[in-house]
PDB file of N, CA and C in Angstrom:
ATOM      1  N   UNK A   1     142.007 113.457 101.719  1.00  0.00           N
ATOM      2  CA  UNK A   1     140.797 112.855 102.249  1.00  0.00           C
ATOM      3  C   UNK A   1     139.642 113.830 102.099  1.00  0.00           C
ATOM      4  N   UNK A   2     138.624 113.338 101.736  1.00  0.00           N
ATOM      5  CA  UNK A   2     137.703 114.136 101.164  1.00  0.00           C
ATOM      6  C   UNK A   2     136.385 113.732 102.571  1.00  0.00           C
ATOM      7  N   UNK A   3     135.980 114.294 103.208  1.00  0.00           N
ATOM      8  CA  UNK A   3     135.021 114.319 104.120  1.00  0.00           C
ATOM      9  C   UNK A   3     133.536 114.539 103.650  1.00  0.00           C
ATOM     10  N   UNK A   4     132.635 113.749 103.749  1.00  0.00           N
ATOM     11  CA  UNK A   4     131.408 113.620 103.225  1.00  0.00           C
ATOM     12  C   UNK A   4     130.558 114.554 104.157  1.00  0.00           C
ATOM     13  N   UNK A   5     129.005 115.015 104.043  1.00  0.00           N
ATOM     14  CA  UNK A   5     128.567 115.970 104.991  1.00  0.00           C
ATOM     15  C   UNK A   5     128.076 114.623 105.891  1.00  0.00           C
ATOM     16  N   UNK A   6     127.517 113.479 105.708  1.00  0.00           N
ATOM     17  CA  UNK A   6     127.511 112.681 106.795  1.00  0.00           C
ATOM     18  C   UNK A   6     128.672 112.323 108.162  1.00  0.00           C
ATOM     19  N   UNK A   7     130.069 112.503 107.763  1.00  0.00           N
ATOM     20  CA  UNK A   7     130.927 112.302 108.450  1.00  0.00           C
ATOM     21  C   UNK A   7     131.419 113.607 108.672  1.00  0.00           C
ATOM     22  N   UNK A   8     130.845 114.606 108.470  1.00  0.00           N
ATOM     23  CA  UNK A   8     131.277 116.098 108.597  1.00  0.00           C
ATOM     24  C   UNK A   8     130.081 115.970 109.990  1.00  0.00           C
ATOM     25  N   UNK A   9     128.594 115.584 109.974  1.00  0.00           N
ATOM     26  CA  UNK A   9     128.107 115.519 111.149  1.00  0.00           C
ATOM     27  C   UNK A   9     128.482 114.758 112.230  1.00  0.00           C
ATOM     28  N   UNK A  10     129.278 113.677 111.727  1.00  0.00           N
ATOM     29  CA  UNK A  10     129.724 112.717 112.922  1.00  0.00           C
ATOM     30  C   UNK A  10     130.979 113.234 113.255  1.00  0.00           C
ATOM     31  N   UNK A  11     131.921 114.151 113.214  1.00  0.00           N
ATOM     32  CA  UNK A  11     132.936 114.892 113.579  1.00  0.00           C
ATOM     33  C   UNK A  11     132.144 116.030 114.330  1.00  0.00           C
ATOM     34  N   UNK A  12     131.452 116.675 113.902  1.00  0.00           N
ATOM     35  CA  UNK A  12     130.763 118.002 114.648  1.00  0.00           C
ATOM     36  C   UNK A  12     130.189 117.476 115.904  1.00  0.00           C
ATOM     37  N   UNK A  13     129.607 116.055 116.024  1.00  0.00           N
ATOM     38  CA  UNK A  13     129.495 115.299 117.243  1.00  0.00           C
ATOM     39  C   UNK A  13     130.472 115.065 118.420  1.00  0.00           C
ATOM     40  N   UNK A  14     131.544 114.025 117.598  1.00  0.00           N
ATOM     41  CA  UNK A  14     132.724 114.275 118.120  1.00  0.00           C
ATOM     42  C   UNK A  14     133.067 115.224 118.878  1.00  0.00           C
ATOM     43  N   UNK A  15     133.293 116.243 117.805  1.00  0.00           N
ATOM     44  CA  UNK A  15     134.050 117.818 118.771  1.00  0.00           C
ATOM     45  C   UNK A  15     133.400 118.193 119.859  1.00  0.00           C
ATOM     46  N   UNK A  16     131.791 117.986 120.023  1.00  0.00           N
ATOM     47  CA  UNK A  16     130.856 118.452 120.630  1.00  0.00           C
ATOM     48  C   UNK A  16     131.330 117.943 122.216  1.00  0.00           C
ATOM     49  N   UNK A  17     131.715 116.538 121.958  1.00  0.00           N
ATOM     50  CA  UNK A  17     131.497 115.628 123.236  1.00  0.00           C
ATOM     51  C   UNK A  17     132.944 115.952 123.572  1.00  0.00           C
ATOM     52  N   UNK A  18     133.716 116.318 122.819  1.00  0.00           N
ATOM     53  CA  UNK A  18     135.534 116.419 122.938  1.00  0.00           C
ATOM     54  C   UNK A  18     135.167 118.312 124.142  1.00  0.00           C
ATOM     55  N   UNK A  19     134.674 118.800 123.203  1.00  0.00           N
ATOM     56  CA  UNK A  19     134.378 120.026 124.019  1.00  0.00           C
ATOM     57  C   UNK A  19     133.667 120.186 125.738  1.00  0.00           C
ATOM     58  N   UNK A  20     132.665 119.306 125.542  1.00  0.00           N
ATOM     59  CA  UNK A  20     131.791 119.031 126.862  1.00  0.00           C
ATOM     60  C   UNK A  20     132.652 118.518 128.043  1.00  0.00           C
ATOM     61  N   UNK A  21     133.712 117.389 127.430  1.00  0.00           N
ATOM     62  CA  UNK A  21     134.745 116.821 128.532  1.00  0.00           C
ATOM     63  C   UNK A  21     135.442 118.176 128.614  1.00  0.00           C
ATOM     64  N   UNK A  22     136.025 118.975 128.141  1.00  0.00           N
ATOM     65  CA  UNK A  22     136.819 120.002 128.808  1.00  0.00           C
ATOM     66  C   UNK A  22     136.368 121.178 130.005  1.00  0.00           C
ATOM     67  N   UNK A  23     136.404 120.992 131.008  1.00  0.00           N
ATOM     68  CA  UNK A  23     136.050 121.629 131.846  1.00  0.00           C
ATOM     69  C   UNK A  23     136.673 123.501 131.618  1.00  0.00           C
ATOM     70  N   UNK A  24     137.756 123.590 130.954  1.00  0.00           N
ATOM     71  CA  UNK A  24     138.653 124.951 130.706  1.00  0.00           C
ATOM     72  C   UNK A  24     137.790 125.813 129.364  1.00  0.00           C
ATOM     73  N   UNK A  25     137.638 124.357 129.042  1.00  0.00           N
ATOM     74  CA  UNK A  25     136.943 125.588 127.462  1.00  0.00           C
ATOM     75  C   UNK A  25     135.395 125.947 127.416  1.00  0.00           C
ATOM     76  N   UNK A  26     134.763 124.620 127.279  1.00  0.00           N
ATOM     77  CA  UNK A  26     133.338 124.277 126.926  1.00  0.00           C
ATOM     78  C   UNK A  26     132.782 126.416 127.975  1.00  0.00           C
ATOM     79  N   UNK A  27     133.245 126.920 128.867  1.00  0.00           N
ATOM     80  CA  UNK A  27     132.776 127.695 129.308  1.00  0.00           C
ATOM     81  C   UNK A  27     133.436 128.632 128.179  1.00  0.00           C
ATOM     82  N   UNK A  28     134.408 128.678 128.040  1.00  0.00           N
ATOM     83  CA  UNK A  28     134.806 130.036 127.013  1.00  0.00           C
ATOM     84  C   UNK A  28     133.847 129.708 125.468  1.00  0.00           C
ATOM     85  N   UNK A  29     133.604 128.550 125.303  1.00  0.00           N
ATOM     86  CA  UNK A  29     132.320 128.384 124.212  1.00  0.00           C
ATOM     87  C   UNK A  29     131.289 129.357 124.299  1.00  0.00           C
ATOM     88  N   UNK A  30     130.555 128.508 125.858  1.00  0.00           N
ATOM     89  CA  UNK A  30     129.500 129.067 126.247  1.00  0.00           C
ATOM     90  C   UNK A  30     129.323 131.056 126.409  1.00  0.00           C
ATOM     91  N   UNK A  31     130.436 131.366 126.795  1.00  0.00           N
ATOM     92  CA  UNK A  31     130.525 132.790 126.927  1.00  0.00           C
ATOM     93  C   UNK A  31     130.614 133.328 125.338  1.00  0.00           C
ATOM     94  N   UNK A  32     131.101 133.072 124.618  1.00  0.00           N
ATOM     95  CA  UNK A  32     131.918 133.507 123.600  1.00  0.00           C
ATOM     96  C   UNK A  32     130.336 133.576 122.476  1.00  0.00           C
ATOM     97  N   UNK A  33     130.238 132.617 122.822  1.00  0.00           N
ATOM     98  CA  UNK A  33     128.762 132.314 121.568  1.00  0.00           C
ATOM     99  C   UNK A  33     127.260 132.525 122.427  1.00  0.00           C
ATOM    100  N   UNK A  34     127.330 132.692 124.050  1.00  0.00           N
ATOM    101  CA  UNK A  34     125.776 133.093 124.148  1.00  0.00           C
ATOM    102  C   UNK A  34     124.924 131.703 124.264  1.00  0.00           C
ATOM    103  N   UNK A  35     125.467 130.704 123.919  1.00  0.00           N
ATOM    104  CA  UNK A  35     124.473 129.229 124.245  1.00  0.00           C
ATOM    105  C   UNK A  35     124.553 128.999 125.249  1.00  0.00           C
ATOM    106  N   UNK A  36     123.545 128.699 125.762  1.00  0.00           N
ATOM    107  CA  UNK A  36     123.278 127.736 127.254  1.00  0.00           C
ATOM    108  C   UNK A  36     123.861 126.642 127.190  1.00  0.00           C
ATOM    109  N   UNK A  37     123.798 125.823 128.217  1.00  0.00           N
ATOM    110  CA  UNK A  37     124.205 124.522 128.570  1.00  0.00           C
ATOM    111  C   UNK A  37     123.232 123.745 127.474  1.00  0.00           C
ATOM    112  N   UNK A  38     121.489 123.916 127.838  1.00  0.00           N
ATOM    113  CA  UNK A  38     120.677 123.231 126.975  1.00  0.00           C
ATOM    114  C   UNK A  38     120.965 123.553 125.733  1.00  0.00           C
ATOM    115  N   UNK A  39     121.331 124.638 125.149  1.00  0.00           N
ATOM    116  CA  UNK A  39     121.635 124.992 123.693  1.00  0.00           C
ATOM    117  C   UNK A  39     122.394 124.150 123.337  1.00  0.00           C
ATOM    118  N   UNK A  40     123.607 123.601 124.043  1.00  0.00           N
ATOM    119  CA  UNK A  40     124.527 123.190 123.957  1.00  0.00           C
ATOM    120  C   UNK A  40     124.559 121.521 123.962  1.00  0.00           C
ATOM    121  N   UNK A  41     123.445 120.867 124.526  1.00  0.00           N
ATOM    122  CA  UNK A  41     122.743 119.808 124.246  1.00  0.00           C
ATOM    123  C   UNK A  41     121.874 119.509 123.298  1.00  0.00           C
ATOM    124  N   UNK A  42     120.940 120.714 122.924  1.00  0.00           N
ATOM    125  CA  UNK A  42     120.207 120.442 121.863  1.00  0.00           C
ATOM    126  C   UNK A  42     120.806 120.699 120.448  1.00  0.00           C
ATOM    127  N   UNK A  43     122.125 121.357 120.739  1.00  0.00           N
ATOM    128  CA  UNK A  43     122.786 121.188 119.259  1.00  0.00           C
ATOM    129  C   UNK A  43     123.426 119.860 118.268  1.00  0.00           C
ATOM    130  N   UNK A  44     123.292 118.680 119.519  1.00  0.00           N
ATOM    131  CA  UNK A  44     123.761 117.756 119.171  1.00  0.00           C
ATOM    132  C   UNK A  44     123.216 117.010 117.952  1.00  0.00           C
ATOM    133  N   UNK A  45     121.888 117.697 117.530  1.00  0.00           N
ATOM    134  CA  UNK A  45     121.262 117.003 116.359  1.00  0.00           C
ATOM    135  C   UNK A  45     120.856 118.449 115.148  1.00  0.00           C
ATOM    136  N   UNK A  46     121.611 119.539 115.721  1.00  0.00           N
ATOM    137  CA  UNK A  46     121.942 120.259 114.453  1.00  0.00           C
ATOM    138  C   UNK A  46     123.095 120.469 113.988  1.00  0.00           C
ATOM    139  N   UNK A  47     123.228 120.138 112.577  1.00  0.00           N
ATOM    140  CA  UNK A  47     124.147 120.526 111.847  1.00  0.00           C
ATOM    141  C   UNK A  47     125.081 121.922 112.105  1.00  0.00           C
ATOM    142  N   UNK A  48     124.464 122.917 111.886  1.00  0.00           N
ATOM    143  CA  UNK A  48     124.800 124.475 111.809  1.00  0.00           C
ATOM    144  C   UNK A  48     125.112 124.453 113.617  1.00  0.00           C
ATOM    145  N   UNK A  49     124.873 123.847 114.184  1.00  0.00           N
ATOM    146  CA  UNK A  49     125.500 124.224 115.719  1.00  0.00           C
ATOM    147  C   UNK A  49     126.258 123.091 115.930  1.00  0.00           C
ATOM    148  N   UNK A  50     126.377 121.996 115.207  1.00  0.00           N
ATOM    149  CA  UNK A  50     127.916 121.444 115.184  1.00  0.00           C
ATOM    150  C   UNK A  50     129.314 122.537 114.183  1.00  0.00           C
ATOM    151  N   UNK A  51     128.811 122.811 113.535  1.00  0.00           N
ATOM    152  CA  UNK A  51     129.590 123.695 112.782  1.00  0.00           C
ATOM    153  C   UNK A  51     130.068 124.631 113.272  1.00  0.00           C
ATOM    154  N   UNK A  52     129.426 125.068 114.338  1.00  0.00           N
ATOM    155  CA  UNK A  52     129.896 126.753 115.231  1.00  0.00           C
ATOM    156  C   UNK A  52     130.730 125.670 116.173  1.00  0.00           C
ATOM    157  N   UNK A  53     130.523 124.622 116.466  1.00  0.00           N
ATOM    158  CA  UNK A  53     131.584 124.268 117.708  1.00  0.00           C
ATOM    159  C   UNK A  53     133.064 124.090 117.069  1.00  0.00           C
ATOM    160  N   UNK A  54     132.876 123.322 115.636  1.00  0.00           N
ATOM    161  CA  UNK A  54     134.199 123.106 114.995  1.00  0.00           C
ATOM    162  C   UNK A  54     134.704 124.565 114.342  1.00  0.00           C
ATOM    163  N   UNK A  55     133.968 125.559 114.331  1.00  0.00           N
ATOM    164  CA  UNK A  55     134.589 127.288 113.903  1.00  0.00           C
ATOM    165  C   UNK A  55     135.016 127.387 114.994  1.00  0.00           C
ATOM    166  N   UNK A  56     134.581 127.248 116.178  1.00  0.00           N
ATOM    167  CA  UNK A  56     135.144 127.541 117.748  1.00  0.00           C
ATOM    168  C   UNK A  56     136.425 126.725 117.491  1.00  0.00           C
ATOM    169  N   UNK A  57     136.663 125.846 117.524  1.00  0.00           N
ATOM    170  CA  UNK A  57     137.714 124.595 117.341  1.00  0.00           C
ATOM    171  C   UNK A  57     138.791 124.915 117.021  1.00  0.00           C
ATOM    172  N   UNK A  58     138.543 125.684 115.554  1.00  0.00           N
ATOM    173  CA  UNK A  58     139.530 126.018 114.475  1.00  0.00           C
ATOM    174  C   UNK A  58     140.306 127.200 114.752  1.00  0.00           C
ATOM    175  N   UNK A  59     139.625 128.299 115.747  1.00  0.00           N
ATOM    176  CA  UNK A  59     140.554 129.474 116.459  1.00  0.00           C
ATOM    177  C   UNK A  59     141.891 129.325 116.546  1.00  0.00           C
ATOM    178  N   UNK A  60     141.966 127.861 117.362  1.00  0.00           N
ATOM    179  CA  UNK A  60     143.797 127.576 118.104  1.00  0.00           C
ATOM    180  C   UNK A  60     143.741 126.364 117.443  1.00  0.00           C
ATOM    181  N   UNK A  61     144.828 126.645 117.259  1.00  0.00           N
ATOM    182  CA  UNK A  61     145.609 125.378 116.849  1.00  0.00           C
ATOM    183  C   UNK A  61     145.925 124.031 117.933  1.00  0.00           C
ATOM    184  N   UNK A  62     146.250 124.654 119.040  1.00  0.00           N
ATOM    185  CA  UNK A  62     146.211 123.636 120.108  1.00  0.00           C
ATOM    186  C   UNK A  62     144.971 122.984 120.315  1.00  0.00           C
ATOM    187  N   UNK A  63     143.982 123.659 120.039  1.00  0.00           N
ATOM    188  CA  UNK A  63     142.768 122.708 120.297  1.00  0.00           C
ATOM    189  C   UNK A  63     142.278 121.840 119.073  1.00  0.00           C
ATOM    190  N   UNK A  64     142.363 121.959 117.755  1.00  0.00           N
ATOM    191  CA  UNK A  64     142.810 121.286 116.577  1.00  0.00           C
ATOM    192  C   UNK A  64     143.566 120.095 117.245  1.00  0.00           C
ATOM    193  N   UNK A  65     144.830 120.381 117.447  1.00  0.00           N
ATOM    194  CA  UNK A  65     145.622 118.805 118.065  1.00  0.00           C
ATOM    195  C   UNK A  65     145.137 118.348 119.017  1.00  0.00           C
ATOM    196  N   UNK A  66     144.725 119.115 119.962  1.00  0.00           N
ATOM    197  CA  UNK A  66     144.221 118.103 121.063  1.00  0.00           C
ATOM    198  C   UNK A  66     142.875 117.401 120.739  1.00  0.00           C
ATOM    199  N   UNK A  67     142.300 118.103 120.148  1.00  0.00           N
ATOM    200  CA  UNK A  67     141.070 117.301 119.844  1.00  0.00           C
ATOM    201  C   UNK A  67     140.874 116.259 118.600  1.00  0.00           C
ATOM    202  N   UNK A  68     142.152 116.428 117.669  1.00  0.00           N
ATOM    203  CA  UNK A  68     142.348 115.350 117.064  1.00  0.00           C
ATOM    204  C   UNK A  68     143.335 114.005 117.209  1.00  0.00           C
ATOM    205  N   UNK A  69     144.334 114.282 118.127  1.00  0.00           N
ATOM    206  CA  UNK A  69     144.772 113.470 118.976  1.00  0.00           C
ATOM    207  C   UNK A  69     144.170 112.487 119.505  1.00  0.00           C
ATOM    208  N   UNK A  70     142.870 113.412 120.552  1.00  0.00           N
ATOM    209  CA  UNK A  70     142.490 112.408 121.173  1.00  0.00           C
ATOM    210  C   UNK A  70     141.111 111.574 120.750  1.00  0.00           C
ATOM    211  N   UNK A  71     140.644 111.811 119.504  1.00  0.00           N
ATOM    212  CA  UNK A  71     139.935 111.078 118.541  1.00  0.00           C
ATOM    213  C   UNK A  71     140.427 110.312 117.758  1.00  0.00           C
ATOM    214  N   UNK A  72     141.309 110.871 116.926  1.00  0.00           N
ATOM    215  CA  UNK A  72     142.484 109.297 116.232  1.00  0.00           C
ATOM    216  C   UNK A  72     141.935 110.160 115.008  1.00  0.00           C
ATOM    217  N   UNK A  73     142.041 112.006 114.428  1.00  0.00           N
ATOM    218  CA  UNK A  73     141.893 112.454 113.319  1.00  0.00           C
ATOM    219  C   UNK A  73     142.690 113.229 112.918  1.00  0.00           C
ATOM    220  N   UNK A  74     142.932 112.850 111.434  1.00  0.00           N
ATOM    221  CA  UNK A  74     144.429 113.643 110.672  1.00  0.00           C
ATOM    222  C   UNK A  74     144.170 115.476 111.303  1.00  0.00           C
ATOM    223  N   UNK A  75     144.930 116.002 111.047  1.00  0.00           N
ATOM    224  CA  UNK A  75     144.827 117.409 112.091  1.00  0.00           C
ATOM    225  C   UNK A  75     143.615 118.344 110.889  1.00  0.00           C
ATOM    226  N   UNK A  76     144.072 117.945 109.469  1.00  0.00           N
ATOM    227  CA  UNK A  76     143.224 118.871 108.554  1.00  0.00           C
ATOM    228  C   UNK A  76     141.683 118.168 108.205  1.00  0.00           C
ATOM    229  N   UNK A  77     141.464 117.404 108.913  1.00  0.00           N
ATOM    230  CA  UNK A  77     139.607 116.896 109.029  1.00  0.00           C
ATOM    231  C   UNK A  77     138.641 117.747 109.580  1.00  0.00           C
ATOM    232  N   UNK A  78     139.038 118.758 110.550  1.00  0.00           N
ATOM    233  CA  UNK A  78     138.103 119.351 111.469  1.00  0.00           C
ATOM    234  C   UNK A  78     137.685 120.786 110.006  1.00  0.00           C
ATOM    235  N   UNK A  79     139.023 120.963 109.428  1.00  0.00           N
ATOM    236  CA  UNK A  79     138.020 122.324 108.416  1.00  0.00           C
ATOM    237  C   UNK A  79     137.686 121.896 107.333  1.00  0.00           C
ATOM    238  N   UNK A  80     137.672 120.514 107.504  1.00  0.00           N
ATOM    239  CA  UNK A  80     137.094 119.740 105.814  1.00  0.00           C
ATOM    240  C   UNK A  80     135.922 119.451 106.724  1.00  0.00           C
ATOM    241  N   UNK A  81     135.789 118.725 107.677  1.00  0.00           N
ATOM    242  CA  UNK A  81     133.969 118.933 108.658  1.00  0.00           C
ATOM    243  C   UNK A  81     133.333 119.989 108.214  1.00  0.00           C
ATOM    244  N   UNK A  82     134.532 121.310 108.903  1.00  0.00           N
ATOM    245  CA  UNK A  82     133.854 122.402 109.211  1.00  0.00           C
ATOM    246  C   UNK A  82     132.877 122.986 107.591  1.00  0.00           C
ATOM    247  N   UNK A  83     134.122 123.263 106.086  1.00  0.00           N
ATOM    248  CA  UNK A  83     133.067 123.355 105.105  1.00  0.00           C
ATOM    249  C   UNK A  83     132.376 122.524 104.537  1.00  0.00           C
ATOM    250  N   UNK A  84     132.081 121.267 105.158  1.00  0.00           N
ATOM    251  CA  UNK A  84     130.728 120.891 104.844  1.00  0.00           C
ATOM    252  C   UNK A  84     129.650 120.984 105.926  1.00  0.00           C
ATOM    253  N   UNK A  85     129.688 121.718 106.602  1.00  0.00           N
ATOM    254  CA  UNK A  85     128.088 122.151 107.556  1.00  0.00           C
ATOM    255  C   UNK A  85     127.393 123.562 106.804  1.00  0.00           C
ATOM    256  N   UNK A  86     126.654 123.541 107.161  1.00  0.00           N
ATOM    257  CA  UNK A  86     126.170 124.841 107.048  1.00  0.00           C
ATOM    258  C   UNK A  86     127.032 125.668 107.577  1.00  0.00           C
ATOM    259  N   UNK A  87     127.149 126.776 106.930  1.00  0.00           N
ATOM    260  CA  UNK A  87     127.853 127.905 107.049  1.00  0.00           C
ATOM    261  C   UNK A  87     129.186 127.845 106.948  1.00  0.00           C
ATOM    262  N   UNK A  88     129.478 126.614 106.419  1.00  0.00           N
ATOM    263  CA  UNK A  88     131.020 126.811 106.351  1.00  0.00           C
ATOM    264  C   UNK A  88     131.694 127.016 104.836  1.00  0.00           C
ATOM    265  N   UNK A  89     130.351 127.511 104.305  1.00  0.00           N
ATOM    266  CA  UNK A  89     130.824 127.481 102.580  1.00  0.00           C
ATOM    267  C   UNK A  89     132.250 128.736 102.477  1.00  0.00           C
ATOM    268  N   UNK A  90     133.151 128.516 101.322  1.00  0.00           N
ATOM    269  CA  UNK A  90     133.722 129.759 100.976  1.00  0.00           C
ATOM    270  C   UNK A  90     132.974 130.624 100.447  1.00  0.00           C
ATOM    271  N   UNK A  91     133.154 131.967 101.298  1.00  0.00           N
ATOM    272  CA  UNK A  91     132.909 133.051 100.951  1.00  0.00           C
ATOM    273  C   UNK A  91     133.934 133.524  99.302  1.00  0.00           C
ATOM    274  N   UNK A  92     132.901 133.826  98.016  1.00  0.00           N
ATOM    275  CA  UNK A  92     133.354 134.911  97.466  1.00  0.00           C
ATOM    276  C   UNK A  92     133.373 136.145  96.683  1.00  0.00           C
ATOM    277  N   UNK A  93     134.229 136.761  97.594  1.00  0.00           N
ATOM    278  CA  UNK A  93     133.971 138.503  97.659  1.00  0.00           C
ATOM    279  C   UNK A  93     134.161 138.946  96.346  1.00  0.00           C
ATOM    280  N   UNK A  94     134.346 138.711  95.349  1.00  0.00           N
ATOM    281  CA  UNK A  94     134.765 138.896  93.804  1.00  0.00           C
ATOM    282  C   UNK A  94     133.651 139.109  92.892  1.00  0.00           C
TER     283      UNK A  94
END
């Protein structure tokens, strides 16, 4: 499955709102990356700060399943999202 950058933004949405319901994480976000709550609202219409939530995402694996579980997405969609946002190009060092 090949993920378009339009549906790479509507997943970075997704995760966004998948993240916000978690009362355990959305704070280890917030600590980890330095965004406010409002940061964290106004990212909802940038690209490149949907992309840092699905790099956040991609750390554990448990949060990969749980958050594709409970969206209804194959488990390998979130790093086909993730390189199509900004900043998620491959790096190469060569």
């Amino acid at each position: 499955m090949s993920v378009s950058r339009e549906a790479a933004e509507t997943i970075g949405v997704q995760a966004m709102g998948w993240l916000a319901g978690n009362d355990e994480l959305l704070p280890v976000f917030l600590g980890s990356t330095g965004a406010s709550e409002a940061d964290f609202r106004a990212g909802l219409t940038d690209a490149a700060f949907q992309g840092s939530v699905l790099e956040f995402l991609l750390m554990d694996d448990r949060w990969v399943v749980s958050f594709c579980d409970d969206v209804g997405l194959p488990y390998d969609v979130p790093v086909q999202a993730r390189a199509m946002l900004p900043g998620g190009e491959q790096v190469h060092w060569t």
